[in-house]
N, C-alpha and C. Protein backbone atom coordinates (compact mmCIF):
# COMPACT_ATOMS: atom_id res chain seq x y z
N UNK A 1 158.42 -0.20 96.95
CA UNK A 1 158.05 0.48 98.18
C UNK A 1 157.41 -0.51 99.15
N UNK A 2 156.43 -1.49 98.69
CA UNK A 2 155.73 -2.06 99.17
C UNK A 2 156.45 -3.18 100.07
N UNK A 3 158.19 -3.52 99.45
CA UNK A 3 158.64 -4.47 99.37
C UNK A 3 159.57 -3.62 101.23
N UNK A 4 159.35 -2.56 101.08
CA UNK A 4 160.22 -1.92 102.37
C UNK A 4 159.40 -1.54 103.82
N UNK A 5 158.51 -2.05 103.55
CA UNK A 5 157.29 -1.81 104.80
C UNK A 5 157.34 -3.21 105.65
N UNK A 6 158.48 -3.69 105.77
CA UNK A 6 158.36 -4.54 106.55
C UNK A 6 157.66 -4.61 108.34
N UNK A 7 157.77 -5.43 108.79
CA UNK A 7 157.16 -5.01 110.21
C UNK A 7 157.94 -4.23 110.93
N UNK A 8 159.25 -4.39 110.67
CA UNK A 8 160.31 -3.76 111.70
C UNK A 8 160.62 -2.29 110.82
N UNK A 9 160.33 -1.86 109.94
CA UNK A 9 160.38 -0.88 109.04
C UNK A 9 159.18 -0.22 109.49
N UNK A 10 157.87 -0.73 109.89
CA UNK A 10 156.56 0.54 109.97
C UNK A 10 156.72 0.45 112.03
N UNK A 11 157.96 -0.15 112.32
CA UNK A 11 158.05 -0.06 113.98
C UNK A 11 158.70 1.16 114.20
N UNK A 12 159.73 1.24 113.51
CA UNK A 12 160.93 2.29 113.05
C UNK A 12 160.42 3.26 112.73
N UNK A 13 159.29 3.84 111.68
CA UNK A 13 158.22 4.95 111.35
C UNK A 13 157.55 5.23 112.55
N UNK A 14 157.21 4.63 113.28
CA UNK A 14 156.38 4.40 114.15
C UNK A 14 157.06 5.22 115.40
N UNK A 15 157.99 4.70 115.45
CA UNK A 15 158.79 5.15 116.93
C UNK A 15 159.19 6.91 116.29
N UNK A 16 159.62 6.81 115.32
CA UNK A 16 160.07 8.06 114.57
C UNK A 16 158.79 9.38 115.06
N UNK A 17 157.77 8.56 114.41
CA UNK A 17 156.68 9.23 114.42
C UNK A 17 156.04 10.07 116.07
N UNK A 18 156.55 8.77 116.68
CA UNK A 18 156.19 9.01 118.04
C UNK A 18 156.87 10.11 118.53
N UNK A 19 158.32 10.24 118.63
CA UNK A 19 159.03 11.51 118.90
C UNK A 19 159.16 12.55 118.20
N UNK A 20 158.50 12.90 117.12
CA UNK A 20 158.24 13.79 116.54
C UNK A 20 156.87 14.57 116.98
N UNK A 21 156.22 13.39 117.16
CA UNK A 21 155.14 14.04 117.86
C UNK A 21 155.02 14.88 119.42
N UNK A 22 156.14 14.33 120.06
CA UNK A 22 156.85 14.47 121.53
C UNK A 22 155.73 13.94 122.45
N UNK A 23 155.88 12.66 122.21
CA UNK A 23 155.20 11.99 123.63
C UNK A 23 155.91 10.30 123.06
N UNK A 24 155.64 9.54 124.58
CA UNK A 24 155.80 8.46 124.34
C UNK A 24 154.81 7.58 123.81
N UNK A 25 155.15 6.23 123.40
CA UNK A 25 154.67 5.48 122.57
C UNK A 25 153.09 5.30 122.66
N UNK A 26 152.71 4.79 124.13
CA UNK A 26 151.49 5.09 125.19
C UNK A 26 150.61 6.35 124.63
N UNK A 27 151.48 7.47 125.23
CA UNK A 27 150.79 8.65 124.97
C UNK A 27 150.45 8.80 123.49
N UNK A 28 151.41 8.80 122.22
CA UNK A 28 150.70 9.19 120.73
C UNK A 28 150.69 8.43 119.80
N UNK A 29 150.58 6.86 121.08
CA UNK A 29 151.04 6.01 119.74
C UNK A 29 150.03 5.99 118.34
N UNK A 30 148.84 5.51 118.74
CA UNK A 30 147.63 5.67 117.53
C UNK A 30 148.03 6.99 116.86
N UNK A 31 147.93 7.90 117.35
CA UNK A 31 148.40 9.28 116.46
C UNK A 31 149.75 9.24 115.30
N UNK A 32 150.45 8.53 115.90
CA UNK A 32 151.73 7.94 115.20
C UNK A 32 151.87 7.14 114.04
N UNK A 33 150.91 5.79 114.52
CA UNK A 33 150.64 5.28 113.87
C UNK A 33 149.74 6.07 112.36
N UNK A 34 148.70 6.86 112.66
CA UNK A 34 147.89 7.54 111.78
C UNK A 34 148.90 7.99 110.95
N UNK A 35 149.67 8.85 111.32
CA UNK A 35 150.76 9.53 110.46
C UNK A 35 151.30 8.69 109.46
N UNK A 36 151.73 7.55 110.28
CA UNK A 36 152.63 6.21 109.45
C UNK A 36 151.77 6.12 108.07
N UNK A 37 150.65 5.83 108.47
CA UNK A 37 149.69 5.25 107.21
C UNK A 37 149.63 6.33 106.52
N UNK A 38 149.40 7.63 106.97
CA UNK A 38 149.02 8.93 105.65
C UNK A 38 150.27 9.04 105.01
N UNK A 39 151.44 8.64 105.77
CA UNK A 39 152.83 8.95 104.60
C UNK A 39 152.49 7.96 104.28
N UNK A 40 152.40 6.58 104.25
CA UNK A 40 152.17 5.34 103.23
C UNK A 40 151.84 5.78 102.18
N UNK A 41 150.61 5.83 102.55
CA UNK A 41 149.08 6.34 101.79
C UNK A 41 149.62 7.83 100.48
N UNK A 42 150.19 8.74 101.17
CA UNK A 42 150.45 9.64 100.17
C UNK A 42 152.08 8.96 99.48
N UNK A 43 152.53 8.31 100.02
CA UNK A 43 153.93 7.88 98.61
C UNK A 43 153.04 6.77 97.83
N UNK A 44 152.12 6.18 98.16
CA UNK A 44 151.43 5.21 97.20
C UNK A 44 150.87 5.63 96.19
N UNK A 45 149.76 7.11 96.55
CA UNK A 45 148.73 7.36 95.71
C UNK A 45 149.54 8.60 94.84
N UNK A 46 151.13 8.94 95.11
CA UNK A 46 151.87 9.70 94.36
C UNK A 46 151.65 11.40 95.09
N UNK A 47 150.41 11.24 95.83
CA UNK A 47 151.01 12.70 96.57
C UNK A 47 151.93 13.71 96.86
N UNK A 48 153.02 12.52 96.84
CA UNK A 48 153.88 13.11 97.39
C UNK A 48 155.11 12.45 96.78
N UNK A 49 155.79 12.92 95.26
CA UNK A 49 156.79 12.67 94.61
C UNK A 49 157.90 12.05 95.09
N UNK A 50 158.29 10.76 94.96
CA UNK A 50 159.59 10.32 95.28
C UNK A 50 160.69 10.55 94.32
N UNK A 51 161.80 11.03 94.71
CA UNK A 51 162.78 11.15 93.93
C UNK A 51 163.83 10.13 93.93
N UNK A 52 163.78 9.30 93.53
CA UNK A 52 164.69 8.18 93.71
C UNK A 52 166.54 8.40 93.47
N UNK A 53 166.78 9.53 93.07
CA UNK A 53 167.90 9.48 92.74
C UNK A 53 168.17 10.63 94.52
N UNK A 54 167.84 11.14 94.99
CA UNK A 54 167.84 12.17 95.82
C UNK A 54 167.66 11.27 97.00
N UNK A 55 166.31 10.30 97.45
CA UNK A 55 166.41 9.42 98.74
C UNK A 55 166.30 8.26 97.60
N UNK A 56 167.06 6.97 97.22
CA UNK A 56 167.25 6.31 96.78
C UNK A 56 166.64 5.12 97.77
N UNK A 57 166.82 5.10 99.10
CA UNK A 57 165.56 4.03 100.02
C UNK A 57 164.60 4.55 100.58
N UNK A 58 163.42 3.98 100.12
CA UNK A 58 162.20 4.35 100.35
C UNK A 58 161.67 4.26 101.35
N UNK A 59 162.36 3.97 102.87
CA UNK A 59 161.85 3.91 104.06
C UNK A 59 162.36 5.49 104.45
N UNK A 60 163.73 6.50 103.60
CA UNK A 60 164.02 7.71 103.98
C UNK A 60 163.16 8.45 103.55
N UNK A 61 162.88 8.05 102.83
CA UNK A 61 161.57 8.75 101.57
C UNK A 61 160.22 8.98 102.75
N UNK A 62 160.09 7.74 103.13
CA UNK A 62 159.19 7.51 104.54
C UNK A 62 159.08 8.56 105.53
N UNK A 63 160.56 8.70 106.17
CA UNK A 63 160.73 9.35 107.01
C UNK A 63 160.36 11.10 106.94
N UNK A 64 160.86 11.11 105.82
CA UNK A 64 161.20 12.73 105.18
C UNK A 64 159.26 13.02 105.06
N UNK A 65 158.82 12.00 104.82
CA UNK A 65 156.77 12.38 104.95
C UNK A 65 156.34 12.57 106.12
N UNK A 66 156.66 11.57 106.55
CA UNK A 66 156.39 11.67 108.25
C UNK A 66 156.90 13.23 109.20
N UNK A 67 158.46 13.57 108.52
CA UNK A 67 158.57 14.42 109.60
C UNK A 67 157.99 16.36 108.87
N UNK A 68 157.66 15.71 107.79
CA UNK A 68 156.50 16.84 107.09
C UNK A 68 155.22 16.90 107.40
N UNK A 69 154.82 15.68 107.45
CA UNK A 69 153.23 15.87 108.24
C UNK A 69 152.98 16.23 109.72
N UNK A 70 154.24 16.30 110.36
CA UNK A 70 154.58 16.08 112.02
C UNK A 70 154.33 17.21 111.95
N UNK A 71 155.65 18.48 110.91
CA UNK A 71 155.62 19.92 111.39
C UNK A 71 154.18 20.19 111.00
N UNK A 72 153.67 19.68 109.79
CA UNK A 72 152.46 20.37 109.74
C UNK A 72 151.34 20.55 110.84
N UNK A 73 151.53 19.60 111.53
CA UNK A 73 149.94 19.22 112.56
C UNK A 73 150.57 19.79 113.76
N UNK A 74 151.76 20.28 114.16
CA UNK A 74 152.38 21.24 115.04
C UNK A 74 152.14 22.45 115.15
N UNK A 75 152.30 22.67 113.71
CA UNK A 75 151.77 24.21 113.13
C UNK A 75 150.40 24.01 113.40
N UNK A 76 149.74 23.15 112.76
CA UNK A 76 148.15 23.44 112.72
C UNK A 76 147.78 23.64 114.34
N UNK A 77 148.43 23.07 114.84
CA UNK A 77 147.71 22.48 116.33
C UNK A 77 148.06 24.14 117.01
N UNK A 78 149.16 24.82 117.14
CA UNK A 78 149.63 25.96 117.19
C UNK A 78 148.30 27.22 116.75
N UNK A 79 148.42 26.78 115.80
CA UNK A 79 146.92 28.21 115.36
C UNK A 79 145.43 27.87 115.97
N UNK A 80 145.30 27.02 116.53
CA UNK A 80 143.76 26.58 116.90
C UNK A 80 143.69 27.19 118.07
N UNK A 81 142.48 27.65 118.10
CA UNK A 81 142.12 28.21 119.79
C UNK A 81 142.08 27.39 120.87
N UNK A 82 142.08 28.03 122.13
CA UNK A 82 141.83 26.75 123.23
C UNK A 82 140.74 26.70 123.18
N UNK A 83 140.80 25.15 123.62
CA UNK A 83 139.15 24.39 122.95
C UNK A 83 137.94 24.97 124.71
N UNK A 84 136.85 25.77 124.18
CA UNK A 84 135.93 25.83 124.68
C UNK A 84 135.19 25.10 125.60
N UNK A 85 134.80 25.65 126.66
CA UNK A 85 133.79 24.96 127.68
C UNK A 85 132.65 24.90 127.28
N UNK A 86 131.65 23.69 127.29
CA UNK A 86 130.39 23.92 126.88
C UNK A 86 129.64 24.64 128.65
N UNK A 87 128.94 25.21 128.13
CA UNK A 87 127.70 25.64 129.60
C UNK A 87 127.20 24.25 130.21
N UNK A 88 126.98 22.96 129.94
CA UNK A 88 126.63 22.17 130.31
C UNK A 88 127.79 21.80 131.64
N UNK A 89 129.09 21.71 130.76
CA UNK A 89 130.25 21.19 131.62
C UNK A 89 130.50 22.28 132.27
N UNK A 90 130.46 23.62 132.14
CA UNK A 90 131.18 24.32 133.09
C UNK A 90 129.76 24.64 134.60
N UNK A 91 128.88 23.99 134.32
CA UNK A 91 127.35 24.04 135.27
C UNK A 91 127.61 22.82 136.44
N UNK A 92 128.28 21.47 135.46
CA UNK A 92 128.28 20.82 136.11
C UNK A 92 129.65 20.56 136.78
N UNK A 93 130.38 21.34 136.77
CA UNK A 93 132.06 21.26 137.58
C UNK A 93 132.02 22.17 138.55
N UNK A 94 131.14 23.18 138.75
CA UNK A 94 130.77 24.33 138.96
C UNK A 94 132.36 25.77 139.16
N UNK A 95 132.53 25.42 137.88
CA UNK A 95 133.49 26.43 137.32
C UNK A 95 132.84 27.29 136.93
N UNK A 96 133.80 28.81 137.52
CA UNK A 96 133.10 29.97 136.76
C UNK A 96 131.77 30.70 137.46
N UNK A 97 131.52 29.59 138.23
CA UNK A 97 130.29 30.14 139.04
C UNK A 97 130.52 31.21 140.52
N UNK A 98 130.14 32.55 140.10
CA UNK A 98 130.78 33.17 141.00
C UNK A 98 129.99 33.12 142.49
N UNK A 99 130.76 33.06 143.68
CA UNK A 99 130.08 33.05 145.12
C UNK A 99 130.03 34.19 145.31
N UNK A 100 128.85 34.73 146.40
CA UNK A 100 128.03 36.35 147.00
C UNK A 100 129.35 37.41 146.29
N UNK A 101 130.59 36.99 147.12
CA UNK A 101 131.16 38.48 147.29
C UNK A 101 131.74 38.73 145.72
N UNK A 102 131.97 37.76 145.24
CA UNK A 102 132.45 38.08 143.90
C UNK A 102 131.11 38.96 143.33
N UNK A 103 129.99 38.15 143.08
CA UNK A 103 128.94 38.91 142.25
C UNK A 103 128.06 40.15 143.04
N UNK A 104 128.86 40.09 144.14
CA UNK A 104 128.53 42.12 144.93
C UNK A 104 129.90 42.98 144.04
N UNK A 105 131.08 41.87 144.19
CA UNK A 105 131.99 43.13 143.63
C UNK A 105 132.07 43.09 142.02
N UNK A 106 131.21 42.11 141.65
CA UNK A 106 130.67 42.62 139.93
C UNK A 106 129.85 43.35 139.63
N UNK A 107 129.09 43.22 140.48
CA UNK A 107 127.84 44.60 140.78
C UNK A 107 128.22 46.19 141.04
N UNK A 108 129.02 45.74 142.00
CA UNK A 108 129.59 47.25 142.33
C UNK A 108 130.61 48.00 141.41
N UNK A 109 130.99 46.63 140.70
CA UNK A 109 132.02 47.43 139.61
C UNK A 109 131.26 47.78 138.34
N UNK A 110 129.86 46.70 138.13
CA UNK A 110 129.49 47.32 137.07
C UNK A 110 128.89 49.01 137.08
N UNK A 111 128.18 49.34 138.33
CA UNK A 111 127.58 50.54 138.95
C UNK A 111 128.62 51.57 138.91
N UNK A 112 130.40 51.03 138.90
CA UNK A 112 131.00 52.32 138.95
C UNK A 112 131.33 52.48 137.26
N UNK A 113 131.24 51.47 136.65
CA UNK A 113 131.55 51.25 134.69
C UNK A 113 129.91 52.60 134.45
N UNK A 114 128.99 52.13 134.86
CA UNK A 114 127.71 53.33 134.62
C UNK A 114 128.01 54.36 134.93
N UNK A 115 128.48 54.76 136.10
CA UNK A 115 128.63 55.96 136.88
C UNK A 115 129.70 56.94 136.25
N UNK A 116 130.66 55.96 135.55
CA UNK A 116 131.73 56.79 134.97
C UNK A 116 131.36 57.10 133.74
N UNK A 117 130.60 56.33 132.73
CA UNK A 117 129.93 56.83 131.70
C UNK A 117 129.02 57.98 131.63
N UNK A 118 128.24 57.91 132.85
CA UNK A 118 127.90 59.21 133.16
C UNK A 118 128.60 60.41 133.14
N UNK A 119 129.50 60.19 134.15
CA UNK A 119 130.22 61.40 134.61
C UNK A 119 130.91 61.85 133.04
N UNK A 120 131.04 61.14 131.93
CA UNK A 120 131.72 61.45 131.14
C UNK A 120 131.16 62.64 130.19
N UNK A 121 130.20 62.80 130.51
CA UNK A 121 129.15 63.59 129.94
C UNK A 121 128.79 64.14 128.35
N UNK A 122 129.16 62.76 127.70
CA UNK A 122 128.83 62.63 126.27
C UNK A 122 130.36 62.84 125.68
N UNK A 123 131.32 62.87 126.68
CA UNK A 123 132.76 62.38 125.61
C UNK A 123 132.57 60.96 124.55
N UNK A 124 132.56 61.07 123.57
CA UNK A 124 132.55 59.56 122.98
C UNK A 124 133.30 58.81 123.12
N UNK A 125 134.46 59.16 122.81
CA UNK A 125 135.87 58.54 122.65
C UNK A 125 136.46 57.43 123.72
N UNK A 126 136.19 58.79 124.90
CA UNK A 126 136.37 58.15 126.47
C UNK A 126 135.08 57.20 126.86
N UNK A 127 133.84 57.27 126.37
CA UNK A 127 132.68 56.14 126.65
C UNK A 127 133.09 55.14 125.79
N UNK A 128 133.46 55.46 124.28
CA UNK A 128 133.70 53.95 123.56
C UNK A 128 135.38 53.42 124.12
N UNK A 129 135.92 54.00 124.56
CA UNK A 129 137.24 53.66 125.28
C UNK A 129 136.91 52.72 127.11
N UNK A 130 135.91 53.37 127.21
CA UNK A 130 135.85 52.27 128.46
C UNK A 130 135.14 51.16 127.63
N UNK A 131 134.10 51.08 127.19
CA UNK A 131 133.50 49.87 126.51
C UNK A 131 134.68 49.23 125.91
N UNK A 132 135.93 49.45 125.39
CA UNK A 132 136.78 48.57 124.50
C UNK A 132 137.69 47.96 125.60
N UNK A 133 137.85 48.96 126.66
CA UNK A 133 139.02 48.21 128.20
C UNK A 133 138.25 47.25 128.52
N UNK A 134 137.16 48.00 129.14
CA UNK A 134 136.06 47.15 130.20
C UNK A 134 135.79 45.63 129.58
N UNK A 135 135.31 45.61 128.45
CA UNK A 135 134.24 44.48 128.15
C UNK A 135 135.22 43.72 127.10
N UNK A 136 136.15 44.36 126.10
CA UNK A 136 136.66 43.71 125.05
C UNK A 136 138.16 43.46 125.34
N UNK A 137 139.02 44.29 126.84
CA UNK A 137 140.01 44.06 126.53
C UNK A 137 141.11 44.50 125.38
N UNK A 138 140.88 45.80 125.39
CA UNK A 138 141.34 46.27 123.94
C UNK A 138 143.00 47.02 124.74
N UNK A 139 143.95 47.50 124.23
CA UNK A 139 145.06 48.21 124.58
C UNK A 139 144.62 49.82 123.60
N UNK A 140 145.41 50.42 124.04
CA UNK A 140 145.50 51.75 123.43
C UNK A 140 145.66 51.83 122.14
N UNK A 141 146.55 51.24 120.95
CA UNK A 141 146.53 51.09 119.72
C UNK A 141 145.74 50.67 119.33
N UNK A 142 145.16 49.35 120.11
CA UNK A 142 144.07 48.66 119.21
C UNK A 142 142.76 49.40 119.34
N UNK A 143 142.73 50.03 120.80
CA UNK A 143 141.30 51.21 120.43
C UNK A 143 141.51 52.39 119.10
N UNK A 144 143.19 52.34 119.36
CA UNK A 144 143.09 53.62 118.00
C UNK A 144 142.70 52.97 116.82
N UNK A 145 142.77 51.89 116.25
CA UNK A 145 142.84 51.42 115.11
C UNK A 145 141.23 50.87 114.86
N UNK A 146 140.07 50.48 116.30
CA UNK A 146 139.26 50.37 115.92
C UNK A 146 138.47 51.74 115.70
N UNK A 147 138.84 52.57 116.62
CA UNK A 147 137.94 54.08 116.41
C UNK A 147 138.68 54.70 115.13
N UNK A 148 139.68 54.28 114.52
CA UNK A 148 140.03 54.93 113.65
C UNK A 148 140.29 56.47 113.73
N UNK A 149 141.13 57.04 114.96
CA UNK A 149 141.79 57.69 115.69
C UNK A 149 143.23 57.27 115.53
N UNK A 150 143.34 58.91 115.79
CA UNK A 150 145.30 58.98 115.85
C UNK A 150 145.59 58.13 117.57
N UNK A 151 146.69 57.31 117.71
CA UNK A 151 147.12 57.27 118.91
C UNK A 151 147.34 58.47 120.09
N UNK A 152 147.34 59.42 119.41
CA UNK A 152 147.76 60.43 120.39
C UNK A 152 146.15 60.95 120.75
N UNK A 153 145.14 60.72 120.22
CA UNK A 153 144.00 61.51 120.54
C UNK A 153 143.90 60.19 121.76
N UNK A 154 143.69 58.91 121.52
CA UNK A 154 143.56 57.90 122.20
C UNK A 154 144.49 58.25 123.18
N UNK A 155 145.35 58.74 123.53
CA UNK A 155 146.46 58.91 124.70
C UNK A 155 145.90 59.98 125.42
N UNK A 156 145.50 61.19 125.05
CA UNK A 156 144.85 62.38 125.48
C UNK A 156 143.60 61.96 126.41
N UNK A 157 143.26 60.74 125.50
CA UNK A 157 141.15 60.67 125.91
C UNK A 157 141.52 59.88 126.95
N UNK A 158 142.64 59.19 127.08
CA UNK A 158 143.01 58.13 128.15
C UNK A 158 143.30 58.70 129.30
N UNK A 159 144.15 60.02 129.46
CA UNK A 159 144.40 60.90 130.81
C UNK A 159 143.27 61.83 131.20
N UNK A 160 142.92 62.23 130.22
CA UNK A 160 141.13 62.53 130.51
C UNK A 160 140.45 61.38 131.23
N UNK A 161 140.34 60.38 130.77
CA UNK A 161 139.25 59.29 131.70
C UNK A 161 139.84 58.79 132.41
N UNK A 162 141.44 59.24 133.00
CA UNK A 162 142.13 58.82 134.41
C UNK A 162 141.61 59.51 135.22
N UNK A 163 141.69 60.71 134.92
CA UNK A 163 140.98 62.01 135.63
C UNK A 163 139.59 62.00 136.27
N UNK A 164 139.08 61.86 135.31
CA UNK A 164 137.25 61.39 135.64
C UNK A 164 137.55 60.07 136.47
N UNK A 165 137.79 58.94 136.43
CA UNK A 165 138.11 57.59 137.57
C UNK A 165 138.35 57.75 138.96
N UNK A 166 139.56 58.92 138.97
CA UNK A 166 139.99 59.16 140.28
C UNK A 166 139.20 60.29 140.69
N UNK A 167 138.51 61.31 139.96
CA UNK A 167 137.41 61.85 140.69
C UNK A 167 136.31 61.07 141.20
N UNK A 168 135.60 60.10 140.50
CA UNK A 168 134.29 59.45 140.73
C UNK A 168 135.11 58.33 142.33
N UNK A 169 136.16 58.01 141.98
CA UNK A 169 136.62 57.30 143.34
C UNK A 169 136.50 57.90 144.61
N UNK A 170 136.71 59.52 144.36
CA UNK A 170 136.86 60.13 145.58
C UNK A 170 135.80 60.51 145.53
N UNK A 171 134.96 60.80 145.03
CA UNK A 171 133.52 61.15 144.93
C UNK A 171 132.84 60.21 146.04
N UNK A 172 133.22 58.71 145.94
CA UNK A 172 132.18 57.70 146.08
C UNK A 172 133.49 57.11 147.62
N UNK A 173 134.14 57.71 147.97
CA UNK A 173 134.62 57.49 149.16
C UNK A 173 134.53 58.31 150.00
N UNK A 174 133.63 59.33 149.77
CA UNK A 174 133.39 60.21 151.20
C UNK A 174 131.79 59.51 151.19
């Protein structure tokens, strides 16, 4: 194995590596490179079984690691959340920071989120149904499945608190 790692053999991994990763050489090369060495690294320390009768040259053997560790960190990279703003950075970019009229019409919307809870006059369903739109972003199934409600009661409580909305609207426009 050792004898197939020539320079022009870990250039070849290398470049491999690079388009698997989908960027150019610039853009992932170190990343590429990393890969190169962990397939090294795992056909050396036996990680990762060579079958010699199946890839009989050990630079395919190479390849076939490389483009296994590629899908893996594709996949992985795929399930990770988007990476977070700290409060420091988003203070100092001044992202996110809302100007007057925005935080009058957050005000005013929070005053009509109260007002409609009110008006609801101890419906639960329809108060924990605005708390799951309003604040969590929830859809209609997923409120059924957290209230542990039929969809159809959730569909009912939903034209009910259309009802109450467009009253409190016209309420609060005369």
């Amino acid at each position: 194995m050792a004898r197939a790692l020539t320079l022009q053999g870990t250039k070849r991994l290398t470049i491999y590596a690079c388009r698997l990763l989908g960027g150019l050489a610039g853009d992932v090369g170190e990343e590429a490179k990393d890969l190169v060495m962990e397939a090294v690294r795992k056909a050396i320390t036996g990680e990762r079984c060579w079958d010699r009768e199946k890839t009989p040259d050990p630079i395919d053997f190479l390849f076939s690691i490389i483009r296994s560790l590629a899908s893996s960190r594709r996949k992985t990279e795929a399930r990770k959340p988007p990476p977070r703003m700290s409060a420091e950075y988003v203070e100092e970019i001044g992202v996110l920071k809302p100007s007057q009229p925005e935080l009058e019409d957050r005000i005013d919307g929070e005053r009509f989120i109260d007002d409609l809870i009110g008006e609801l006059g101890g419906d639960r369903v329809c108060e924990r149904m605005v708390e799951l739109i309003v604040w969590e972003g929830c859809s209609p199934a997923e409120i059924a499945a957290r209230l542990e409600l039929p969809a159809t009661e959730i569909y009912t409580a939903r034209k009910r608190l259309k009802g109450k909305i467009e009253a409190l609207k016209k309420r609060q426009v005369k």
